[in-house]
PDB file of N, CA and C in Angstrom:
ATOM      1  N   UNK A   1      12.439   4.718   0.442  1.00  0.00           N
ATOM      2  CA  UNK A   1      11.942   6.031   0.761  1.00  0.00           C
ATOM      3  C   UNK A   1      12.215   6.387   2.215  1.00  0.00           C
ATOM      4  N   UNK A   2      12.188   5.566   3.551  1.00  0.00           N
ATOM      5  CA  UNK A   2      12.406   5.802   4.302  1.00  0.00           C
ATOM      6  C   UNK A   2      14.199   6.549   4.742  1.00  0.00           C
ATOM      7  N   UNK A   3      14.688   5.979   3.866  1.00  0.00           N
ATOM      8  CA  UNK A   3      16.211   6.345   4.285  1.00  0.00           C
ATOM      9  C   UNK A   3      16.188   8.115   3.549  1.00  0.00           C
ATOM     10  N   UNK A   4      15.715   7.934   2.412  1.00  0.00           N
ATOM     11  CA  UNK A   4      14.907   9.460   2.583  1.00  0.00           C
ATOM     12  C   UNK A   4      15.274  10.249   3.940  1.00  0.00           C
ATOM     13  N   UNK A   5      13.999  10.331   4.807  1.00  0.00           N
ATOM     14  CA  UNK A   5      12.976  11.011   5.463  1.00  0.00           C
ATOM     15  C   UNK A   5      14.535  11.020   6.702  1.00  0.00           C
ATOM     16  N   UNK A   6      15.729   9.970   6.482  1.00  0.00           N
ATOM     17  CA  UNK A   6      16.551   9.877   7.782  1.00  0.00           C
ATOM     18  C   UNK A   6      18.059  10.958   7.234  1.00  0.00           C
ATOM     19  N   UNK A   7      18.148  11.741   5.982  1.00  0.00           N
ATOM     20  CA  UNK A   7      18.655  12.394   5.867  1.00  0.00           C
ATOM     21  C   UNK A   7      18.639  13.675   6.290  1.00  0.00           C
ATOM     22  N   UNK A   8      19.104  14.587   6.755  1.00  0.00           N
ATOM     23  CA  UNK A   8      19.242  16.175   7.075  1.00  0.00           C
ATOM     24  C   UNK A   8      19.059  17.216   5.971  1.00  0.00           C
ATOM     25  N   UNK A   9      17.807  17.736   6.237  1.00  0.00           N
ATOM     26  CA  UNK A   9      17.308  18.651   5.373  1.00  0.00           C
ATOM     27  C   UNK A   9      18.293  19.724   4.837  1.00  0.00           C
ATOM     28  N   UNK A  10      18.354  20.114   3.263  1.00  0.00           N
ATOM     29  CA  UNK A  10      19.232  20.831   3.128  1.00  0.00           C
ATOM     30  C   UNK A  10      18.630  21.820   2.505  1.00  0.00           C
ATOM     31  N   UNK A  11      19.160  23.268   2.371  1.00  0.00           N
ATOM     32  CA  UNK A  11      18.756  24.712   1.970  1.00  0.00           C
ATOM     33  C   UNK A  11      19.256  24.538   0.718  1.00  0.00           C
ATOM     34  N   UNK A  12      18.872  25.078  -0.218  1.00  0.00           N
ATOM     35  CA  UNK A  12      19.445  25.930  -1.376  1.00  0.00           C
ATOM     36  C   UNK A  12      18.775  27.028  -1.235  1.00  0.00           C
ATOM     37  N   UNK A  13      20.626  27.891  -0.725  1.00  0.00           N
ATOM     38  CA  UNK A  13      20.198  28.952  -0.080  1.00  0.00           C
ATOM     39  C   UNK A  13      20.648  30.306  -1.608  1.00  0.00           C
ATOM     40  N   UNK A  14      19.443  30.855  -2.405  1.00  0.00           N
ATOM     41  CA  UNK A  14      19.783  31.578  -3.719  1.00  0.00           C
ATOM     42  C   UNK A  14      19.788  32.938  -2.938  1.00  0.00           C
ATOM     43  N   UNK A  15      21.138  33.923  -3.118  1.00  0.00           N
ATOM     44  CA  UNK A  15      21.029  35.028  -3.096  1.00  0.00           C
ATOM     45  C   UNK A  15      21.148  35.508  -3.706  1.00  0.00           C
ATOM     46  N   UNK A  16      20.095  36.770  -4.346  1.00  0.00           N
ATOM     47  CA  UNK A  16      20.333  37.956  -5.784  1.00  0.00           C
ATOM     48  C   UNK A  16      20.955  39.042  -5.036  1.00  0.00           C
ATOM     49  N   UNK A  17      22.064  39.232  -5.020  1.00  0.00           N
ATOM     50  CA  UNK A  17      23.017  40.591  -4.650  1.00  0.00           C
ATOM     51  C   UNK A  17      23.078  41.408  -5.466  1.00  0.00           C
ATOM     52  N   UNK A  18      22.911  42.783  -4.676  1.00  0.00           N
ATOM     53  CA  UNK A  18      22.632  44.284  -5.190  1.00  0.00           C
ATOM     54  C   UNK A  18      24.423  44.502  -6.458  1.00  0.00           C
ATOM     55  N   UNK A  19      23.970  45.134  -7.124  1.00  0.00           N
ATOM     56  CA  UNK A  19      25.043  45.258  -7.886  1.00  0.00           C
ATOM     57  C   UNK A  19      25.997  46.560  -6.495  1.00  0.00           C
ATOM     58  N   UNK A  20      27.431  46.436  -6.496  1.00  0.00           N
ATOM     59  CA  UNK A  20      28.127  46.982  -5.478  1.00  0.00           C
ATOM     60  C   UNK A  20      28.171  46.587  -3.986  1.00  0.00           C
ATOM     61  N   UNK A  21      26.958  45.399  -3.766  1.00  0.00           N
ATOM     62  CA  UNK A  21      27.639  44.608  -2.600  1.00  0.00           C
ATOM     63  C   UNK A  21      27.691  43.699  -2.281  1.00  0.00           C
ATOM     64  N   UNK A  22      28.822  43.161  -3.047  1.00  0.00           N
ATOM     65  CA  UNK A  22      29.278  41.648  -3.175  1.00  0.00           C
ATOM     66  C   UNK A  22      30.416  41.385  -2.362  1.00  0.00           C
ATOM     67  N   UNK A  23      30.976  42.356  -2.339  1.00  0.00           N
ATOM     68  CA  UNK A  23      32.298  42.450  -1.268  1.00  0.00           C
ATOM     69  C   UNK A  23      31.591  41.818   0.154  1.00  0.00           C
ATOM     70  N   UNK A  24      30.976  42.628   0.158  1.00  0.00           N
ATOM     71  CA  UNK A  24      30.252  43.199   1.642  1.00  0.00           C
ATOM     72  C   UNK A  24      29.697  41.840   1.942  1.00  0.00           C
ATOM     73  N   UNK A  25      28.607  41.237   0.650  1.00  0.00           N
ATOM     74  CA  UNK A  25      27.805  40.068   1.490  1.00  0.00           C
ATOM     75  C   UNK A  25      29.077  38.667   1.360  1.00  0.00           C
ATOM     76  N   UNK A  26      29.634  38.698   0.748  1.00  0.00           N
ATOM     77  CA  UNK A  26      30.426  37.768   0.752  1.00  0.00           C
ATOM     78  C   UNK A  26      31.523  37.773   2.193  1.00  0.00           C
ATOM     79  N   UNK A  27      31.782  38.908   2.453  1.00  0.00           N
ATOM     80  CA  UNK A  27      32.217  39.031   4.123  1.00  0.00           C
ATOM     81  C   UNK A  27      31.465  38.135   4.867  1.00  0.00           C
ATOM     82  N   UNK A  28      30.236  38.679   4.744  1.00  0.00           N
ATOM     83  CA  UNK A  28      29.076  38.506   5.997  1.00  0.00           C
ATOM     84  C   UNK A  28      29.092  36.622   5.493  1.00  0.00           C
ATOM     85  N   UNK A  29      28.984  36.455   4.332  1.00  0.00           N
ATOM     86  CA  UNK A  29      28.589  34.870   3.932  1.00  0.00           C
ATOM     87  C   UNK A  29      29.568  34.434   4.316  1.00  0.00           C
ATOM     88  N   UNK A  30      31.302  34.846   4.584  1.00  0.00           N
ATOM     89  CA  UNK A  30      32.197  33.843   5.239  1.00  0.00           C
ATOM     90  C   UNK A  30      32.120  33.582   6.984  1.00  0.00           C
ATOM     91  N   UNK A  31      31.401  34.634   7.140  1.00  0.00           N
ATOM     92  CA  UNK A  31      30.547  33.557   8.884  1.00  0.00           C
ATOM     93  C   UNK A  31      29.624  33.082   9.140  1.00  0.00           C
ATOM     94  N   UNK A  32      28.871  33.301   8.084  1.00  0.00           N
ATOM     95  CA  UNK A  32      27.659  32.474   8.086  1.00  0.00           C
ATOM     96  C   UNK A  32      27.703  31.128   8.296  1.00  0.00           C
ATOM     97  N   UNK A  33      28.336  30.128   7.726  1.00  0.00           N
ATOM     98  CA  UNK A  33      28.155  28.605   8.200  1.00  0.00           C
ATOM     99  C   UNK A  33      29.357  28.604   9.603  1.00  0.00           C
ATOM    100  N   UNK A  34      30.641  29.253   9.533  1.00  0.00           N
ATOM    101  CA  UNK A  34      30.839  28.885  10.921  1.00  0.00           C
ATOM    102  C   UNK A  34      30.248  29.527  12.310  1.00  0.00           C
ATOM    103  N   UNK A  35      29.231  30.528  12.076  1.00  0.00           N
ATOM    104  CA  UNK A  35      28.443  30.334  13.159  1.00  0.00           C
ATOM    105  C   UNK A  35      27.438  29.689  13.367  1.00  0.00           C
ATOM    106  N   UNK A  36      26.721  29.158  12.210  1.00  0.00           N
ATOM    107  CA  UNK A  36      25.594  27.987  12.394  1.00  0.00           C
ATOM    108  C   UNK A  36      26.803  26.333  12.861  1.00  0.00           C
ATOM    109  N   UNK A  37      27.581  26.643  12.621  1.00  0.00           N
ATOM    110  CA  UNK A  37      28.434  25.554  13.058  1.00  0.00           C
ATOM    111  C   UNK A  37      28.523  25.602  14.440  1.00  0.00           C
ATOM    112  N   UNK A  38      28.957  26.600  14.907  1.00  0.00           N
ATOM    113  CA  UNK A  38      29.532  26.495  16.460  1.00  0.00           C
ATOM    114  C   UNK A  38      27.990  26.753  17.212  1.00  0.00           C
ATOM    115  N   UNK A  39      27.033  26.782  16.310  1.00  0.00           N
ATOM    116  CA  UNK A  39      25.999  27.150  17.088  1.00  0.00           C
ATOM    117  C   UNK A  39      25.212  25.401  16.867  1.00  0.00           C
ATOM    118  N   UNK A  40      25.804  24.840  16.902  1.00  0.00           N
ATOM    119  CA  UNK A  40      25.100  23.036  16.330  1.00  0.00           C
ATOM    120  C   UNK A  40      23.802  23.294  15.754  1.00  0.00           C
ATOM    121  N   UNK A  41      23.536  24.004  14.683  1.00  0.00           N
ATOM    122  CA  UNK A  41      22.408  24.158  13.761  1.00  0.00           C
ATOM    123  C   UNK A  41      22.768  23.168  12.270  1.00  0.00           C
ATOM    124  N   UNK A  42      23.842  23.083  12.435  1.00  0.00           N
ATOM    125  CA  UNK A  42      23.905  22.781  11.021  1.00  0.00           C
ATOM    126  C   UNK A  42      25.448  21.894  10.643  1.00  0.00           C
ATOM    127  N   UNK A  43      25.170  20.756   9.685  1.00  0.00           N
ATOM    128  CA  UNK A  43      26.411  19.758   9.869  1.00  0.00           C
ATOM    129  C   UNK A  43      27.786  20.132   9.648  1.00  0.00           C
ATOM    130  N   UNK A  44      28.707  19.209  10.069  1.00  0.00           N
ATOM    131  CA  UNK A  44      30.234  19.636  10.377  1.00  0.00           C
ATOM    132  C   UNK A  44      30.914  19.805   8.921  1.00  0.00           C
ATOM    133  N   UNK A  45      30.488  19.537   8.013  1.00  0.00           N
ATOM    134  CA  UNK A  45      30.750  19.837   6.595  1.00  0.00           C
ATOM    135  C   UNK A  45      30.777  21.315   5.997  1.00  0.00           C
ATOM    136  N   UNK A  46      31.984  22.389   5.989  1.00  0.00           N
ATOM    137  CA  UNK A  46      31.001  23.735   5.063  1.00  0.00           C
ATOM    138  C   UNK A  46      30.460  23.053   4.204  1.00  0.00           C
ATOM    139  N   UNK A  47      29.932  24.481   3.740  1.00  0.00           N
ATOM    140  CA  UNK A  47      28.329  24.339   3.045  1.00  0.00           C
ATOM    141  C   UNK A  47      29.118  25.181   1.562  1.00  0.00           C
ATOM    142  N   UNK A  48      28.877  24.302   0.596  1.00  0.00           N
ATOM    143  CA  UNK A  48      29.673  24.811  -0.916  1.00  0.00           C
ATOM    144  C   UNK A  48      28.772  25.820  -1.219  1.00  0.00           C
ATOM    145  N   UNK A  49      29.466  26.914  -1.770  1.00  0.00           N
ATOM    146  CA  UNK A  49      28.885  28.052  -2.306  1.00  0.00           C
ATOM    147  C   UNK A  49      29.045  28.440  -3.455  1.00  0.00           C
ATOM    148  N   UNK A  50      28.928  28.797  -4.815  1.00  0.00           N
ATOM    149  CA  UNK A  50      28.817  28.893  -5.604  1.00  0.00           C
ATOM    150  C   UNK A  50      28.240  30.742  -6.420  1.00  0.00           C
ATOM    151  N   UNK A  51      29.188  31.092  -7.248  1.00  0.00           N
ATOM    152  CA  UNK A  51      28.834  32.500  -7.795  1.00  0.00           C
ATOM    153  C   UNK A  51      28.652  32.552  -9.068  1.00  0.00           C
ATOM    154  N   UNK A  52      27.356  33.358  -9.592  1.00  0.00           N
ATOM    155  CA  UNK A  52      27.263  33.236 -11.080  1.00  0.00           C
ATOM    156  C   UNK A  52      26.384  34.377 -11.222  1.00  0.00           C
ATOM    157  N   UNK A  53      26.282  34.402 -12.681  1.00  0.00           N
ATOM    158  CA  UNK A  53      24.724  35.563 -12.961  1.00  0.00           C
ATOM    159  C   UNK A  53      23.706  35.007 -13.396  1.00  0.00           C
ATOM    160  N   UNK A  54      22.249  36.329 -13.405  1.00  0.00           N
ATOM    161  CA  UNK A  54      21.218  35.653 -13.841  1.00  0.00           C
ATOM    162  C   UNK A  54      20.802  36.145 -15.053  1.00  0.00           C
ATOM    163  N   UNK A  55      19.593  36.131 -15.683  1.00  0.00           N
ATOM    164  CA  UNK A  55      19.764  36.539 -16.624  1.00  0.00           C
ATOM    165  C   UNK A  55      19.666  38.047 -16.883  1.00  0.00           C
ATOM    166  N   UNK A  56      19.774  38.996 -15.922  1.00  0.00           N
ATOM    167  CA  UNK A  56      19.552  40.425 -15.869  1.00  0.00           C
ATOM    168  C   UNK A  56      21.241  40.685 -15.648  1.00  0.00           C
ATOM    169  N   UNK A  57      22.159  40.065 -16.089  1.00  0.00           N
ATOM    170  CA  UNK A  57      23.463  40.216 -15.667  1.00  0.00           C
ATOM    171  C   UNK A  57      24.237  40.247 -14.005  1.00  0.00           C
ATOM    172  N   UNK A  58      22.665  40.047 -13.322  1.00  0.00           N
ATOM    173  CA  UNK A  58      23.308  40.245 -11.662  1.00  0.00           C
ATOM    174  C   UNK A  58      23.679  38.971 -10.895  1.00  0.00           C
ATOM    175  N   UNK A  59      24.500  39.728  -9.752  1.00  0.00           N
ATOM    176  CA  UNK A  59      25.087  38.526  -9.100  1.00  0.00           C
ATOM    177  C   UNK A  59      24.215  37.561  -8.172  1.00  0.00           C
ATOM    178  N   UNK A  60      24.638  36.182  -8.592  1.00  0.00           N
ATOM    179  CA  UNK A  60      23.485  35.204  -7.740  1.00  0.00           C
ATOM    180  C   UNK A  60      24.824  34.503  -7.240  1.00  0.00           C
ATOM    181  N   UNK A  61      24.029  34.449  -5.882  1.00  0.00           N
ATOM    182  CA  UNK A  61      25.378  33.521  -4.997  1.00  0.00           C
ATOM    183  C   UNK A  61      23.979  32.145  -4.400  1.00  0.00           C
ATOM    184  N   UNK A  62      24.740  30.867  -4.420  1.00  0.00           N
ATOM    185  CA  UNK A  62      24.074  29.523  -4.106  1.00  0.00           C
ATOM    186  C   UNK A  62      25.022  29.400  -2.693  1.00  0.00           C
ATOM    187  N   UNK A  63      24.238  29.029  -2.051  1.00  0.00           N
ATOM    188  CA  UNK A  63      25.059  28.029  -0.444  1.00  0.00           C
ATOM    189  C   UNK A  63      24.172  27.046  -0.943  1.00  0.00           C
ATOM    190  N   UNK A  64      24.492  25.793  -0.601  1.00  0.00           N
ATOM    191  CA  UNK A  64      23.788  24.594  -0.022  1.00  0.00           C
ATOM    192  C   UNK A  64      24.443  24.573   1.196  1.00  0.00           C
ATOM    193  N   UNK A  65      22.810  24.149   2.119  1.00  0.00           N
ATOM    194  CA  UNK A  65      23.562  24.549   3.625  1.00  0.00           C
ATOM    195  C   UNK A  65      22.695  23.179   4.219  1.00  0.00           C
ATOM    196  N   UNK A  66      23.415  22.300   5.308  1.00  0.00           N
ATOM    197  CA  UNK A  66      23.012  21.213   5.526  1.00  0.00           C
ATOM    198  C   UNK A  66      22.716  21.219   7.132  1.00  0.00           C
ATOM    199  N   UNK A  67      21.084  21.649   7.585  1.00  0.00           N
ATOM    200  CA  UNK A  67      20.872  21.792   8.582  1.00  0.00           C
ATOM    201  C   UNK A  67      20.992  20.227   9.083  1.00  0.00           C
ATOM    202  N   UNK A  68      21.503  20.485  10.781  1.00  0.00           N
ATOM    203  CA  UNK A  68      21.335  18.872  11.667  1.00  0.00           C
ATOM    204  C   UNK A  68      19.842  18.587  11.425  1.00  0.00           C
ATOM    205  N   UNK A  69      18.734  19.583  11.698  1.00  0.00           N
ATOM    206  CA  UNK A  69      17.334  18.807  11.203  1.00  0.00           C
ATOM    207  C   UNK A  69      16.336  20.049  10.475  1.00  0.00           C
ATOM    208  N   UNK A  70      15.213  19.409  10.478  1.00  0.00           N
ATOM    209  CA  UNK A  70      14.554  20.738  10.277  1.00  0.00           C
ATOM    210  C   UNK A  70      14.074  21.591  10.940  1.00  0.00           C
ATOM    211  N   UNK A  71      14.338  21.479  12.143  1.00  0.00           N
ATOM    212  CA  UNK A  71      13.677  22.607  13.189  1.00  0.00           C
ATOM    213  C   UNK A  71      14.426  23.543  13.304  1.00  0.00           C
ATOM    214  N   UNK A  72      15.994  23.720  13.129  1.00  0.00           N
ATOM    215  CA  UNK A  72      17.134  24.012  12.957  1.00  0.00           C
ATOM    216  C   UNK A  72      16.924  25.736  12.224  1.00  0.00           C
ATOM    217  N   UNK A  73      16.223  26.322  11.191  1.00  0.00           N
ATOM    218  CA  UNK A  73      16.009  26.860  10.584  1.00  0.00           C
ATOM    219  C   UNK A  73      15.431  27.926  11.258  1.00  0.00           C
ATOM    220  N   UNK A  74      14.512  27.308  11.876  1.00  0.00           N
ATOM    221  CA  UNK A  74      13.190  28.349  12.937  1.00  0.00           C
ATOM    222  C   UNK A  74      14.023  28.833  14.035  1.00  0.00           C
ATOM    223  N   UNK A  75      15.017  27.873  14.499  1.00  0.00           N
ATOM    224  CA  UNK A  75      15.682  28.068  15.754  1.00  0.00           C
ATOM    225  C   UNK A  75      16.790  29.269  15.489  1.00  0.00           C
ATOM    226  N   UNK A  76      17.153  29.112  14.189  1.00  0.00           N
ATOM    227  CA  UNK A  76      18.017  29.997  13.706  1.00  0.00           C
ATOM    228  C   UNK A  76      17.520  31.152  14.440  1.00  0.00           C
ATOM    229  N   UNK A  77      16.547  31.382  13.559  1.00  0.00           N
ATOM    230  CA  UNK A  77      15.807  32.725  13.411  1.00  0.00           C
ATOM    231  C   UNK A  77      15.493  33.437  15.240  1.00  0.00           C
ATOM    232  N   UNK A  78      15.853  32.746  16.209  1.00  0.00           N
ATOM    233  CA  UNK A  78      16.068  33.564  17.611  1.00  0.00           C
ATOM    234  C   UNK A  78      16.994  33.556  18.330  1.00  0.00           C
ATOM    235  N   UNK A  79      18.432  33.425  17.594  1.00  0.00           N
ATOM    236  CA  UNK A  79      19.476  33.501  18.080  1.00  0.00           C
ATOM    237  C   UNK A  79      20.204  34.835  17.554  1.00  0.00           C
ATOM    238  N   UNK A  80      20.267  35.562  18.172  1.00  0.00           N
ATOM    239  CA  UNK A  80      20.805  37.132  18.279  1.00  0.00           C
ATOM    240  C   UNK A  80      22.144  37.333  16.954  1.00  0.00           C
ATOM    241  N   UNK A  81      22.865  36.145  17.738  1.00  0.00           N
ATOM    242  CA  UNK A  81      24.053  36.518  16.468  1.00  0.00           C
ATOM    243  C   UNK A  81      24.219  35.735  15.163  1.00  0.00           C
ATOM    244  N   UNK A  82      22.647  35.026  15.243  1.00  0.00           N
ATOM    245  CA  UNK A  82      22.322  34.759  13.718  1.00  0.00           C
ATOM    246  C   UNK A  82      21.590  35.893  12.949  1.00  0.00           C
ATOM    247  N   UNK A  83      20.679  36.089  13.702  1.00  0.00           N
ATOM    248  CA  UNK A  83      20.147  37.538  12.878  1.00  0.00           C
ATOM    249  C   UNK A  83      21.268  38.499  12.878  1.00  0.00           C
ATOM    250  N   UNK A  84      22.319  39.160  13.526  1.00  0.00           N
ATOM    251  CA  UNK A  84      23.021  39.601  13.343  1.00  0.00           C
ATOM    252  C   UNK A  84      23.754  39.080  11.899  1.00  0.00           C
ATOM    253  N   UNK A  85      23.991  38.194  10.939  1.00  0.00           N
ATOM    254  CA  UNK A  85      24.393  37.692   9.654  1.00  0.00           C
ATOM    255  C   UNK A  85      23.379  37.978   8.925  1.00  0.00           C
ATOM    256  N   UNK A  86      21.885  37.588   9.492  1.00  0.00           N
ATOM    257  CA  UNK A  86      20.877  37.495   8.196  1.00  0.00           C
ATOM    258  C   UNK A  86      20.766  38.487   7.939  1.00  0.00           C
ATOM    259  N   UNK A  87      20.008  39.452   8.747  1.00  0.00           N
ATOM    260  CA  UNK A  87      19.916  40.986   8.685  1.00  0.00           C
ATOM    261  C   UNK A  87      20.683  42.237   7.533  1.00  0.00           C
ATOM    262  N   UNK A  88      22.024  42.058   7.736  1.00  0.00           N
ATOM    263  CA  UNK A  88      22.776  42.848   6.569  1.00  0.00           C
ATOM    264  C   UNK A  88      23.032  41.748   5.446  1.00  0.00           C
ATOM    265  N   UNK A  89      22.820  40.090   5.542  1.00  0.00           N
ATOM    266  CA  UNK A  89      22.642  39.920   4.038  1.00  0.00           C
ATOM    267  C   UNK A  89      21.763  40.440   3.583  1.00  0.00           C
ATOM    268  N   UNK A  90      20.342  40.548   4.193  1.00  0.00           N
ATOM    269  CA  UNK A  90      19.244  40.772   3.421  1.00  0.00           C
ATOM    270  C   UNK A  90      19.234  41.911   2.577  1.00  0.00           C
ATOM    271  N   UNK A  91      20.040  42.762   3.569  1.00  0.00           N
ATOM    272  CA  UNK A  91      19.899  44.480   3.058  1.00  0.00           C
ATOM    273  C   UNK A  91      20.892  44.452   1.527  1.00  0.00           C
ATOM    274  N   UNK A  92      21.952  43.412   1.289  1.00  0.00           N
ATOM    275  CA  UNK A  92      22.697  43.297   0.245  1.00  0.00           C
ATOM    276  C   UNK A  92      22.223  42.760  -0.916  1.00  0.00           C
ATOM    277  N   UNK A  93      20.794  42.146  -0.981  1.00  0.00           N
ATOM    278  CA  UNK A  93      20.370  41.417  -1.207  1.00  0.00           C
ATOM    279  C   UNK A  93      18.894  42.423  -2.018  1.00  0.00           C
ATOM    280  N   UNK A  94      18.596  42.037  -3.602  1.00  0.00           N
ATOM    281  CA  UNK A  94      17.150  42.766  -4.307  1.00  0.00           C
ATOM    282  C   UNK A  94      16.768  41.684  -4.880  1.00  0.00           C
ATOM    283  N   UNK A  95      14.614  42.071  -4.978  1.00  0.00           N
ATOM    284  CA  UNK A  95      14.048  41.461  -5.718  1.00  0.00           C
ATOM    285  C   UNK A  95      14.591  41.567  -7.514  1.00  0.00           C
ATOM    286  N   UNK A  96      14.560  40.567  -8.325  1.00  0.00           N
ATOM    287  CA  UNK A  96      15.129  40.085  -9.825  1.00  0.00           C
ATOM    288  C   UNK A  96      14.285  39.744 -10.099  1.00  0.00           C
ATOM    289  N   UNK A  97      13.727  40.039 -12.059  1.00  0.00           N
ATOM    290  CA  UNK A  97      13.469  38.833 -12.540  1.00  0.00           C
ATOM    291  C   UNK A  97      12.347  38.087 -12.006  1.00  0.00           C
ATOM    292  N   UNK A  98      11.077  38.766 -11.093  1.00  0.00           N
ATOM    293  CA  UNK A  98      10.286  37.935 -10.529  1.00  0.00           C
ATOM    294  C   UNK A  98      10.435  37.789  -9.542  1.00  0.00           C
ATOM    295  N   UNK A  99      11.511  37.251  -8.922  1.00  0.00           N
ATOM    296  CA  UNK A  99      12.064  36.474  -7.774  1.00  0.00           C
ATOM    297  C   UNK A  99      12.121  37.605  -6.424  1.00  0.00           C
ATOM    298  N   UNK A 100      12.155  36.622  -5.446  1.00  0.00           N
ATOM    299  CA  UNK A 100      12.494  38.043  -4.124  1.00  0.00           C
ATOM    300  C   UNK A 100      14.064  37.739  -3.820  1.00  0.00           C
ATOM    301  N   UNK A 101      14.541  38.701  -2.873  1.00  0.00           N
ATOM    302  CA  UNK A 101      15.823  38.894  -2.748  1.00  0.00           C
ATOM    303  C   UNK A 101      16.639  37.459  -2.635  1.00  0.00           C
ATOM    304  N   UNK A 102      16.044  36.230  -1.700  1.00  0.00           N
ATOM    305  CA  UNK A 102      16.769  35.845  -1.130  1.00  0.00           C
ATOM    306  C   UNK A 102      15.562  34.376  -1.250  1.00  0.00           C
ATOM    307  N   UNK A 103      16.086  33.557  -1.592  1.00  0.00           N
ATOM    308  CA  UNK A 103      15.128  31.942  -0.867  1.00  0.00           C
ATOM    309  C   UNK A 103      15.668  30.434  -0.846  1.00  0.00           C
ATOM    310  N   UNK A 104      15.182  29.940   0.315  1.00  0.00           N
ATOM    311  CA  UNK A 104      15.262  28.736   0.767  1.00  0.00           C
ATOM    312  C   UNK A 104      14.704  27.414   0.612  1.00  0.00           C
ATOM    313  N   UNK A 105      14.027  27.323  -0.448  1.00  0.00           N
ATOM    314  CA  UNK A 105      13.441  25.824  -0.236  1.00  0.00           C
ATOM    315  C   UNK A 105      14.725  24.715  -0.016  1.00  0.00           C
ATOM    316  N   UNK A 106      13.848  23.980   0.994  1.00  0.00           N
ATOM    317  CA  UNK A 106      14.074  22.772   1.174  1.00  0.00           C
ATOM    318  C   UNK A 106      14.080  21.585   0.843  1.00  0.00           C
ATOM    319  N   UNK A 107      15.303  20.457   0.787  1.00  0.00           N
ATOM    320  CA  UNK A 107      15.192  19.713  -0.289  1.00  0.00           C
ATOM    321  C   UNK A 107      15.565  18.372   0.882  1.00  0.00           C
ATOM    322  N   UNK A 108      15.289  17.802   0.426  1.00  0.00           N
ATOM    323  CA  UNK A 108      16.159  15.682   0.847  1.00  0.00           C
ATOM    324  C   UNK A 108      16.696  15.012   0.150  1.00  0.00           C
ATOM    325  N   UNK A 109      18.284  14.549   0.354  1.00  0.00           N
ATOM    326  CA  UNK A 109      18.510  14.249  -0.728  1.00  0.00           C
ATOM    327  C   UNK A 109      18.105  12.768  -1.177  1.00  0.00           C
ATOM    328  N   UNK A 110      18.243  12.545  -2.721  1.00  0.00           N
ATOM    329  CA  UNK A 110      17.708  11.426  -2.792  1.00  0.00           C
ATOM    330  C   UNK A 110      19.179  10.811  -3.410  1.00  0.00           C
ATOM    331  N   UNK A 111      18.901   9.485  -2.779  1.00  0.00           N
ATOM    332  CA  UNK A 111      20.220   8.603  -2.980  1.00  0.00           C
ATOM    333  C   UNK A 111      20.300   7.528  -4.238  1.00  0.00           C
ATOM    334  N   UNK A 112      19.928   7.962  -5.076  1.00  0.00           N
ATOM    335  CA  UNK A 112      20.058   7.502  -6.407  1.00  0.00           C
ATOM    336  C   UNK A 112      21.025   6.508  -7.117  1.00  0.00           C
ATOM    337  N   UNK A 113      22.425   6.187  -6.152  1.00  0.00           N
ATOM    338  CA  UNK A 113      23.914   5.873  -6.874  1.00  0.00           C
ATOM    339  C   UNK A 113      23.695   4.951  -5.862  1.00  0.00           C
ATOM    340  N   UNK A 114      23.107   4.648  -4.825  1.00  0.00           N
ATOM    341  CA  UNK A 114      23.375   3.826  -3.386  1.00  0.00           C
ATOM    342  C   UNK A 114      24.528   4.044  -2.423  1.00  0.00           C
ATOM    343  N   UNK A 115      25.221   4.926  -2.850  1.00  0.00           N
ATOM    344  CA  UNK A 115      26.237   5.047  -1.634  1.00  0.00           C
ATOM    345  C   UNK A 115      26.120   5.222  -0.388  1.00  0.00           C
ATOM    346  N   UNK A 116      24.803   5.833   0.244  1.00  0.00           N
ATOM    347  CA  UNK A 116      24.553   5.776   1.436  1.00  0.00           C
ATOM    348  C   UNK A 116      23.132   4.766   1.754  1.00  0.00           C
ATOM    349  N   UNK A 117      22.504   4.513   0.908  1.00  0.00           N
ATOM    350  CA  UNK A 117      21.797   3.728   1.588  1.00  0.00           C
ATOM    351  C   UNK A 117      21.591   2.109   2.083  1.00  0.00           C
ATOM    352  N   UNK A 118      22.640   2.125   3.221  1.00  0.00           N
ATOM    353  CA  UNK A 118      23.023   1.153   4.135  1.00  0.00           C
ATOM    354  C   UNK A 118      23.172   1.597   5.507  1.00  0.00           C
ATOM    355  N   UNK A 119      23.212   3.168   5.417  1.00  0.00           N
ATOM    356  CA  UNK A 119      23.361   3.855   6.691  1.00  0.00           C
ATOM    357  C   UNK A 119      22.342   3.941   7.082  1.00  0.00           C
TER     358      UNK A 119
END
């Protein structure tokens, strides 16, 4: 469990996009990890993204995004030309299905196969 707690917290980051701006957030989502990159928020790996629907036929886009830690997230949130990205995703971005536009829980991964836990 401890090798747990020594991994880097990761986002599953779900966005429900407005029907007509997918163009648009998918722009904005191709700088999204290289400015959390050059901004050392988040590891040297992109972050896989993934497009599909839900069950209302609309578009859901997945990042898994692999912050350096967890403070990383908060810190985001007062750096000018990160809100500059979040900001017009959000606006691309509607409540579905229950759900609100956009969410983050946080996960650890668990190492199940052993490949990393020796590190």
């Amino acid at each position: 469990m401890s090798n747990e707690i020594k991994n880097p917290p990761v986002a599953i980051c779900t966005y429900r996009v407005k029907g007509g701006k997918e163009d648009e957030f998918i722009t904005l989502l191709r700088r999204h990890w290289p400015t959390l990159r050059d901004l050392g928020l988040v590891q040297g790996v992109p972050s896989p993204v993934y497009r599909g629907t839900d069950e209302s036929g609309g578009t859901v886009i997945t990042e898994i995004l692999t912050w350096k830690d967890g403070d990383m997230p908060n810190r985001a949130h007062e750096i000018p030309s990160v809100m500059a990205i979040w900001e017009p995703m959000g606006i691309c971005c509607e409540p579905r299905l229950g759900r609100p536009p956009m969410e983050f829980p946080q996960v650890l991964r668990l190492n199940l196969h052993g490949d990393d836990e020796r590190g």
